[in-house]
C-alpha atoms as a PDB file:
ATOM      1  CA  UNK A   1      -0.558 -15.782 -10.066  1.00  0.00           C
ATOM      2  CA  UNK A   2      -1.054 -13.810  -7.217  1.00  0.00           C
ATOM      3  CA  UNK A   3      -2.269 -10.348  -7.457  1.00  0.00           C
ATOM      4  CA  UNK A   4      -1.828  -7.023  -5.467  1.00  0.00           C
ATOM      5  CA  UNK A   5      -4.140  -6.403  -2.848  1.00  0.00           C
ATOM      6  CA  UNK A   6      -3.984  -5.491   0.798  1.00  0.00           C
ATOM      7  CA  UNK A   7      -1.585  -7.262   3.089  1.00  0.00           C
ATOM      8  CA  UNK A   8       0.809  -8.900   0.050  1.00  0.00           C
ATOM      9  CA  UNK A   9       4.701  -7.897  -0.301  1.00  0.00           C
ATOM     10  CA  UNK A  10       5.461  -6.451  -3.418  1.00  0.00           C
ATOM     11  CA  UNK A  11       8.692  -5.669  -5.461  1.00  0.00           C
ATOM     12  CA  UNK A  12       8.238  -2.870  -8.610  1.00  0.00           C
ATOM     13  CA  UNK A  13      10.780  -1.798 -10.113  1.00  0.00           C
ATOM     14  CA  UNK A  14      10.069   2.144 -12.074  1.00  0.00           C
ATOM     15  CA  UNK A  15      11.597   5.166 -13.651  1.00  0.00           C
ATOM     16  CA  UNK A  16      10.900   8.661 -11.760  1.00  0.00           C
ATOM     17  CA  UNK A  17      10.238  11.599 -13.864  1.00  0.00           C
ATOM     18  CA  UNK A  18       9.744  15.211 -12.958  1.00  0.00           C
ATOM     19  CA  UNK A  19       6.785  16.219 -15.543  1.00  0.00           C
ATOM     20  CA  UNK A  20       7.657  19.864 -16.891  1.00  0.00           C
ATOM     21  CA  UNK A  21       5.827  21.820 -19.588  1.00  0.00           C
ATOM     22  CA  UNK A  22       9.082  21.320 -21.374  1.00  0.00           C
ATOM     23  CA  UNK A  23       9.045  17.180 -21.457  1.00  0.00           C
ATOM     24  CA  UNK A  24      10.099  15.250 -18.723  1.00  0.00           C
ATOM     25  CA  UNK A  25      13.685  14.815 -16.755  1.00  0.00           C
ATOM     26  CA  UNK A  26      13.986  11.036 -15.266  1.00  0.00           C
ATOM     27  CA  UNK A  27      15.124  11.953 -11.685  1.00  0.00           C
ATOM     28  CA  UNK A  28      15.380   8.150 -10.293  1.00  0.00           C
ATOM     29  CA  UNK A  29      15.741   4.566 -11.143  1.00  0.00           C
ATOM     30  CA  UNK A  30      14.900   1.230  -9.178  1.00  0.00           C
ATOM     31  CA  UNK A  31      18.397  -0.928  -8.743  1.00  0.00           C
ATOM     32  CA  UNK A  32      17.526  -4.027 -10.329  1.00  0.00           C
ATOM     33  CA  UNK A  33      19.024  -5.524  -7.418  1.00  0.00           C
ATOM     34  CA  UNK A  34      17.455  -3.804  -5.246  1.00  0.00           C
ATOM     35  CA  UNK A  35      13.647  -2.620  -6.437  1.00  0.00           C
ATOM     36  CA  UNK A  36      10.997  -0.558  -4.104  1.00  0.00           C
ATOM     37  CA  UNK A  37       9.643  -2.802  -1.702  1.00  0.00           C
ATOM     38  CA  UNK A  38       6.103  -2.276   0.254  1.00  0.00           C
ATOM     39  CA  UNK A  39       3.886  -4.019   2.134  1.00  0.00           C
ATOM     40  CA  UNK A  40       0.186  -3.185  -0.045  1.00  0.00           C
ATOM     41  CA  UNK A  41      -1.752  -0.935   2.229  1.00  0.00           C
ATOM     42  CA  UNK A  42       0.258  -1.276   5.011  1.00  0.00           C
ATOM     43  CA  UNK A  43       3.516   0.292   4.250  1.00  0.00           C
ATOM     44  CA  UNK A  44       2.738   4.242   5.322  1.00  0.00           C
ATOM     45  CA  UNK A  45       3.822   6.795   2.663  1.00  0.00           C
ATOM     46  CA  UNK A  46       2.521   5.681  -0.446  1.00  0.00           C
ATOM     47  CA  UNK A  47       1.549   8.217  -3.302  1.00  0.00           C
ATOM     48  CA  UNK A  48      -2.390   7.521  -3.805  1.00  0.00           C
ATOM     49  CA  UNK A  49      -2.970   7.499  -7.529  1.00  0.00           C
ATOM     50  CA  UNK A  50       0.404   4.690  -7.413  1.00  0.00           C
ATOM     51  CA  UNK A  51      -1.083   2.744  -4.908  1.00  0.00           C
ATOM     52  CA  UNK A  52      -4.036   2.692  -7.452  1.00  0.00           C
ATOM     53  CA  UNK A  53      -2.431   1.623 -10.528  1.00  0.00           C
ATOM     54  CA  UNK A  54      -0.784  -1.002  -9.407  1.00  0.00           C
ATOM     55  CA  UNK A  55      -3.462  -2.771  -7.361  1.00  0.00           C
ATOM     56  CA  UNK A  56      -4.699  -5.598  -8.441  1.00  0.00           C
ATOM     57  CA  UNK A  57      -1.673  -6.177 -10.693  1.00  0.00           C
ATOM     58  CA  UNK A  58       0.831  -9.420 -10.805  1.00  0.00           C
ATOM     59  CA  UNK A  59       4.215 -10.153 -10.808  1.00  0.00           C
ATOM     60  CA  UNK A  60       5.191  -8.723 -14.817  1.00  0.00           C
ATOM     61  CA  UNK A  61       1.992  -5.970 -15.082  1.00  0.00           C
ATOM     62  CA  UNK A  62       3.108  -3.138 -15.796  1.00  0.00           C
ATOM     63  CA  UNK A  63       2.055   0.498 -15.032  1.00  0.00           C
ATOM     64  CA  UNK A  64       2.690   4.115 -16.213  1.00  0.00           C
ATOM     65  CA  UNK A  65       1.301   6.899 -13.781  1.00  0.00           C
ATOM     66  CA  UNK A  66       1.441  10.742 -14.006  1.00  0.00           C
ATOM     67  CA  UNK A  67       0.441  12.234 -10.250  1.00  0.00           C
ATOM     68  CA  UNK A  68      -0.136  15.931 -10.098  1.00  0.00           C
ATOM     69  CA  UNK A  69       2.343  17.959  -7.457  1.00  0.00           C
ATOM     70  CA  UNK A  70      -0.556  17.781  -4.344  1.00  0.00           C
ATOM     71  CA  UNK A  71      -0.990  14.175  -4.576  1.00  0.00           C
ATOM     72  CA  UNK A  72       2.485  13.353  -5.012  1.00  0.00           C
ATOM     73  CA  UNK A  73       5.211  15.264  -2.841  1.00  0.00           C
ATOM     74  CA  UNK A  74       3.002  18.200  -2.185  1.00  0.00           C
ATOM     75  CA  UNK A  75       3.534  21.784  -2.342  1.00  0.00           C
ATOM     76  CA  UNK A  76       6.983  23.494  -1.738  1.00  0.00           C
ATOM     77  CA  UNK A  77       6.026  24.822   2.047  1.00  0.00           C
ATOM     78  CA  UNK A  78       7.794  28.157   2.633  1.00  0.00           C
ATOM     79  CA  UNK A  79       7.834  26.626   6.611  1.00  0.00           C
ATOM     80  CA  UNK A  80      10.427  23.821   5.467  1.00  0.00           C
ATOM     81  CA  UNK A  81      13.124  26.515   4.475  1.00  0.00           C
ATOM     82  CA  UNK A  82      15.543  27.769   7.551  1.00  0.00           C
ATOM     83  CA  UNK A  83      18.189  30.108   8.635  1.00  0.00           C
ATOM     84  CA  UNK A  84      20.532  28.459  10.575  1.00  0.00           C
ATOM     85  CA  UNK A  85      23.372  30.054  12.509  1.00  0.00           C
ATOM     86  CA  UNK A  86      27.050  28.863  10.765  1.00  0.00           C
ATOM     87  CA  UNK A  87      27.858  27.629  14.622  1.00  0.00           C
ATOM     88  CA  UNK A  88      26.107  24.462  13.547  1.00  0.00           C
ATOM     89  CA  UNK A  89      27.711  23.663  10.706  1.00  0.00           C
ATOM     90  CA  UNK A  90      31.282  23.725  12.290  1.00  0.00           C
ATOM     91  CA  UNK A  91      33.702  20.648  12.435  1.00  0.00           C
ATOM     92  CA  UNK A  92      36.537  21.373  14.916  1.00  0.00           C
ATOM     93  CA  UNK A  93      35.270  24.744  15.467  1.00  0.00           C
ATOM     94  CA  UNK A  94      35.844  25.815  12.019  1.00  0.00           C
ATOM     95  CA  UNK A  95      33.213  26.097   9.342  1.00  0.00           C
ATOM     96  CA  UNK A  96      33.884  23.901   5.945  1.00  0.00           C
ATOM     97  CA  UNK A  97      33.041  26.095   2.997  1.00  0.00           C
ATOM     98  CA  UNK A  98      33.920  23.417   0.440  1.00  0.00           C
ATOM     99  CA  UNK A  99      31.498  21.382   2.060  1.00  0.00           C
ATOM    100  CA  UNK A 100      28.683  23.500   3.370  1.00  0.00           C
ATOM    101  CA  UNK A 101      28.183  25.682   0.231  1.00  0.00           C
ATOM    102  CA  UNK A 102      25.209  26.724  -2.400  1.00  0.00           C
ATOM    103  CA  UNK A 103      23.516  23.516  -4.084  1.00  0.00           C
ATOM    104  CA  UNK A 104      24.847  21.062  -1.908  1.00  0.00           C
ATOM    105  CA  UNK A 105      22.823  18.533  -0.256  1.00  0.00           C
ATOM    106  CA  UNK A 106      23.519  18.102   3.525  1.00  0.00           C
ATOM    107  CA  UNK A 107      22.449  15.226   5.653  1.00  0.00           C
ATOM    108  CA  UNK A 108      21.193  16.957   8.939  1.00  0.00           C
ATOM    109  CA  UNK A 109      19.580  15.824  12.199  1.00  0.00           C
ATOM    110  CA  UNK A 110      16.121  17.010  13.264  1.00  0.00           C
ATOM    111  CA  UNK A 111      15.488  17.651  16.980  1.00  0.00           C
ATOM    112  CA  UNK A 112      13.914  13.976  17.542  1.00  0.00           C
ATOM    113  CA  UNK A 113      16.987  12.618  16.057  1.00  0.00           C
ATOM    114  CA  UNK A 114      15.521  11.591  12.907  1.00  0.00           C
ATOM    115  CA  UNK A 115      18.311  12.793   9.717  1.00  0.00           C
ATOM    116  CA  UNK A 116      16.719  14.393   6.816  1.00  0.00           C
ATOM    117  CA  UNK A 117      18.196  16.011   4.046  1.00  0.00           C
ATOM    118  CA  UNK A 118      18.445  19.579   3.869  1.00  0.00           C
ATOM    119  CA  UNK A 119      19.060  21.582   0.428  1.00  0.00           C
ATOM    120  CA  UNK A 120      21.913  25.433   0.872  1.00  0.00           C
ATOM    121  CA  UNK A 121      20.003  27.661  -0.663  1.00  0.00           C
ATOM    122  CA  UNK A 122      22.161  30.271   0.120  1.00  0.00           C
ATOM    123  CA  UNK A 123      25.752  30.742   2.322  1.00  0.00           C
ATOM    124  CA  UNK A 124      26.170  34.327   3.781  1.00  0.00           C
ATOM    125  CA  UNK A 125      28.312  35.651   6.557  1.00  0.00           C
ATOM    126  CA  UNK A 126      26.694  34.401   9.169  1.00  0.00           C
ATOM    127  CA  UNK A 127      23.616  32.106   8.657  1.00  0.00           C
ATOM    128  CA  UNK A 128      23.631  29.113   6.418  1.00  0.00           C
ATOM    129  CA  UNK A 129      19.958  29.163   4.611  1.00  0.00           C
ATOM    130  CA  UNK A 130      19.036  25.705   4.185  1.00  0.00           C
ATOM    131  CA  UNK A 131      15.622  23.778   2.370  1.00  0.00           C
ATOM    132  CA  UNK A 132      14.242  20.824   3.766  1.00  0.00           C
ATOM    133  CA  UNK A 133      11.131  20.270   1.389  1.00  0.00           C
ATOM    134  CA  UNK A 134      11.153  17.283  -0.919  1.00  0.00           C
ATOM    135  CA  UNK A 135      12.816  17.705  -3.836  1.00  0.00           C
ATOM    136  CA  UNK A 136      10.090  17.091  -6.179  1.00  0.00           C
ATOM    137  CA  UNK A 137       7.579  18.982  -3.758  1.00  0.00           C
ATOM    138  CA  UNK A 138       5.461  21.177  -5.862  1.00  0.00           C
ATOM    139  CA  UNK A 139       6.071  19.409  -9.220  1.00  0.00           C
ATOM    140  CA  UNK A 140       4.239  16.607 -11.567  1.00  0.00           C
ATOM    141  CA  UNK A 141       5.310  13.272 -11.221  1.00  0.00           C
ATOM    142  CA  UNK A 142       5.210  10.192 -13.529  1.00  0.00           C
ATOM    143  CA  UNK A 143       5.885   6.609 -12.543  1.00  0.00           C
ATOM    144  CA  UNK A 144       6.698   4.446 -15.225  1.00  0.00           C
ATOM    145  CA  UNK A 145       7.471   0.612 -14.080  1.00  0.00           C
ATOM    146  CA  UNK A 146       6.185  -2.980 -13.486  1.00  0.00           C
ATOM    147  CA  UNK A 147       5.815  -5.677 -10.511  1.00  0.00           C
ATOM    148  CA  UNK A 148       8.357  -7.911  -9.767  1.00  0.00           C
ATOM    149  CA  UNK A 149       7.216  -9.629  -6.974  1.00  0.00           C
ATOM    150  CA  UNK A 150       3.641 -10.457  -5.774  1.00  0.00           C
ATOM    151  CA  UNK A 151       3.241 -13.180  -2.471  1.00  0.00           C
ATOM    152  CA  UNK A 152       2.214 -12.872   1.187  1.00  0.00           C
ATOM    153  CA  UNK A 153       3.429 -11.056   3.535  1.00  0.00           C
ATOM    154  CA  UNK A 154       5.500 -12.778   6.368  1.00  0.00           C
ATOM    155  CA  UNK A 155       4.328 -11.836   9.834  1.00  0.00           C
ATOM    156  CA  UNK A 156       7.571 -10.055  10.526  1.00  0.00           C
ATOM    157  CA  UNK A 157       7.202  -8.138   7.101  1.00  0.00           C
ATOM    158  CA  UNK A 158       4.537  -7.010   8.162  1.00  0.00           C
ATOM    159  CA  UNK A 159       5.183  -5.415  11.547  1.00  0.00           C
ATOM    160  CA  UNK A 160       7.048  -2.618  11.125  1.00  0.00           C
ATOM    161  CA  UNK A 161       6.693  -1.729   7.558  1.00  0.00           C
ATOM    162  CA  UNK A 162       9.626  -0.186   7.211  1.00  0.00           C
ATOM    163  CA  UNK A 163      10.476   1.985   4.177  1.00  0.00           C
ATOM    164  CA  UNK A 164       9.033   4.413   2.026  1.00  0.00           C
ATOM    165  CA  UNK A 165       6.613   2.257  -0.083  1.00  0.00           C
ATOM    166  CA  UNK A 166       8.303   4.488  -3.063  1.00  0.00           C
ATOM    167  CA  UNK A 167      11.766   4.602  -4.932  1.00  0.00           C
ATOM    168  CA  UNK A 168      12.691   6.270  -1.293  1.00  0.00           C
ATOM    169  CA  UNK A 169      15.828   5.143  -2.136  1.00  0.00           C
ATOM    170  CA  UNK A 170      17.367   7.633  -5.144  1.00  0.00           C
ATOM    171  CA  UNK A 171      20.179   9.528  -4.628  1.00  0.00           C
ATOM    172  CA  UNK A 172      22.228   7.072  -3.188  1.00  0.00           C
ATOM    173  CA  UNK A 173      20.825   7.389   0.867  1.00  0.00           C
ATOM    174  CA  UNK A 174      17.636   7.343   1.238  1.00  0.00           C
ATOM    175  CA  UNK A 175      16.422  10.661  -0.660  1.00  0.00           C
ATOM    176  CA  UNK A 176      12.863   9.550  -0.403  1.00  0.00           C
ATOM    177  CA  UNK A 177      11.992  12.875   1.061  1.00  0.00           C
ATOM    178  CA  UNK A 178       9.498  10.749   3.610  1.00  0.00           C
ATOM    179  CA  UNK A 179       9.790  12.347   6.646  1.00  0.00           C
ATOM    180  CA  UNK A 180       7.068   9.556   8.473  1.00  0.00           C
ATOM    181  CA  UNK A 181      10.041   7.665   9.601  1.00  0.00           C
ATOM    182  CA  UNK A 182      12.271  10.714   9.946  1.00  0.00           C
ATOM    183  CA  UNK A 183      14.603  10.345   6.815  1.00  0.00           C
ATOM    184  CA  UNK A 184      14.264   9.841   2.936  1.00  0.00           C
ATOM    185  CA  UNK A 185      13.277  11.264  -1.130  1.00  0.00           C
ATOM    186  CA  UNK A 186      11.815   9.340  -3.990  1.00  0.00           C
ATOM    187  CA  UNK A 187       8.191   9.253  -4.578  1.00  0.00           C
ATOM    188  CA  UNK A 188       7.738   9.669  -0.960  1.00  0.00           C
ATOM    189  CA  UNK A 189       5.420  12.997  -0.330  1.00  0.00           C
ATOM    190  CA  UNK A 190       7.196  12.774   3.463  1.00  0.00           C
ATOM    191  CA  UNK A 191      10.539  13.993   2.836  1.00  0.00           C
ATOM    192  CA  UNK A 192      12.270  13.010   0.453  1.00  0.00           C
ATOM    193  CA  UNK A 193      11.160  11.875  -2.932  1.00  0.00           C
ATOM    194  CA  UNK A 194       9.974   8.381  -3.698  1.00  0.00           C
ATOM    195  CA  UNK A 195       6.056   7.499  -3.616  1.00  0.00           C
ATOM    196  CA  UNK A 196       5.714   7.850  -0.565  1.00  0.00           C
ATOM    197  CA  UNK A 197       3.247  10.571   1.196  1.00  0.00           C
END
């Protein structure tokens, strides 16, 4: 069987769990039918100590990884949180309260056109405070999974790796939280939270 190295596509399927000093809260699952898929050391993004456990693995090893907050999604950066004037958030010149409202998750464009997901934090008469860090950023991680697939990597696989390299898919859209390619949340340290950094 062939095992993980550089250069090979590989499916893994994994739970997500935010590590608290409470227990742990499973924040995403793999879709069977669709698992993570990365090109091995090519595919930008991926969480370090994940890349680690699962090289040199085949198809059916499994592996269970907890990843501290600064090698996983990274700190919660004050610099990711804006004020943004209600203008921006208004459909047909009106503003949508039952939309744009505390605890909501918005999909939002930045200035190169990339989306990312932005977090209200808080609604007030005239700005709309929104957070745009991962949401895991800051906390423990633990991936808990096994490989699916292990082969070679086609030559079209392999230019552009596209995709988190991460679980950048929970929360239906892609949450990764990596913000390399402009858009996602899983263990993804870029934007969104997947595995990917």
């Amino acid at each position: 069987m062939e095992k993980i190295q550089p250069g090979k596509y590989v499916e893994l399927g994994y739970d997500l769990y935010e590590v608290t000093p409470a227990g742990e809260n499973l924040v995403h699952q793999t879709d069977a039918q669709d698992p993570e898929k990365i090109i091995f050391g090519v595919t930008p993004g991926m969480i370090r100590p994940l890349e680690k456990a699962i090289e040199g693995l085949e198809a059916g090893g499994e592996f269970d990884v907890t990843v501290k907050a600064a090698e996983a999604f990274g700190p919660h950066d004050p610099d990711q949180v804006a004020r943004l004037e209600k203008d921006v958030f208004a459909v047909d010149g009106k503003f949508d309260a039952e939309m744009v409202k505390k605890g909501a998750v918005l999909p939002m464009m930045t200035s190169d056109g990339y989306r990312i997901n932005g977090l209200v934090v808080d609604v007030t008469d005239d700005e709309v405070e929104m957070d745009f860090n991962h949401p895991l950023a800051g906390k423990d991680v633990r991936f808990k999974g096994s490989i699916i697939t292990v082969r070679d990597a086609t030559p079209e696989e392999l230019q552009p790796a596209h995709g988190c390299g991460c679980g950048c898919h929970h929360g239906g859209e892609d949450s990764c939280g990596c913000h390399g390619d402009g858009a996602d949340s899983c263990g993804c340290s870029d934007h969104e939270g997947c595995g990917c950094h």
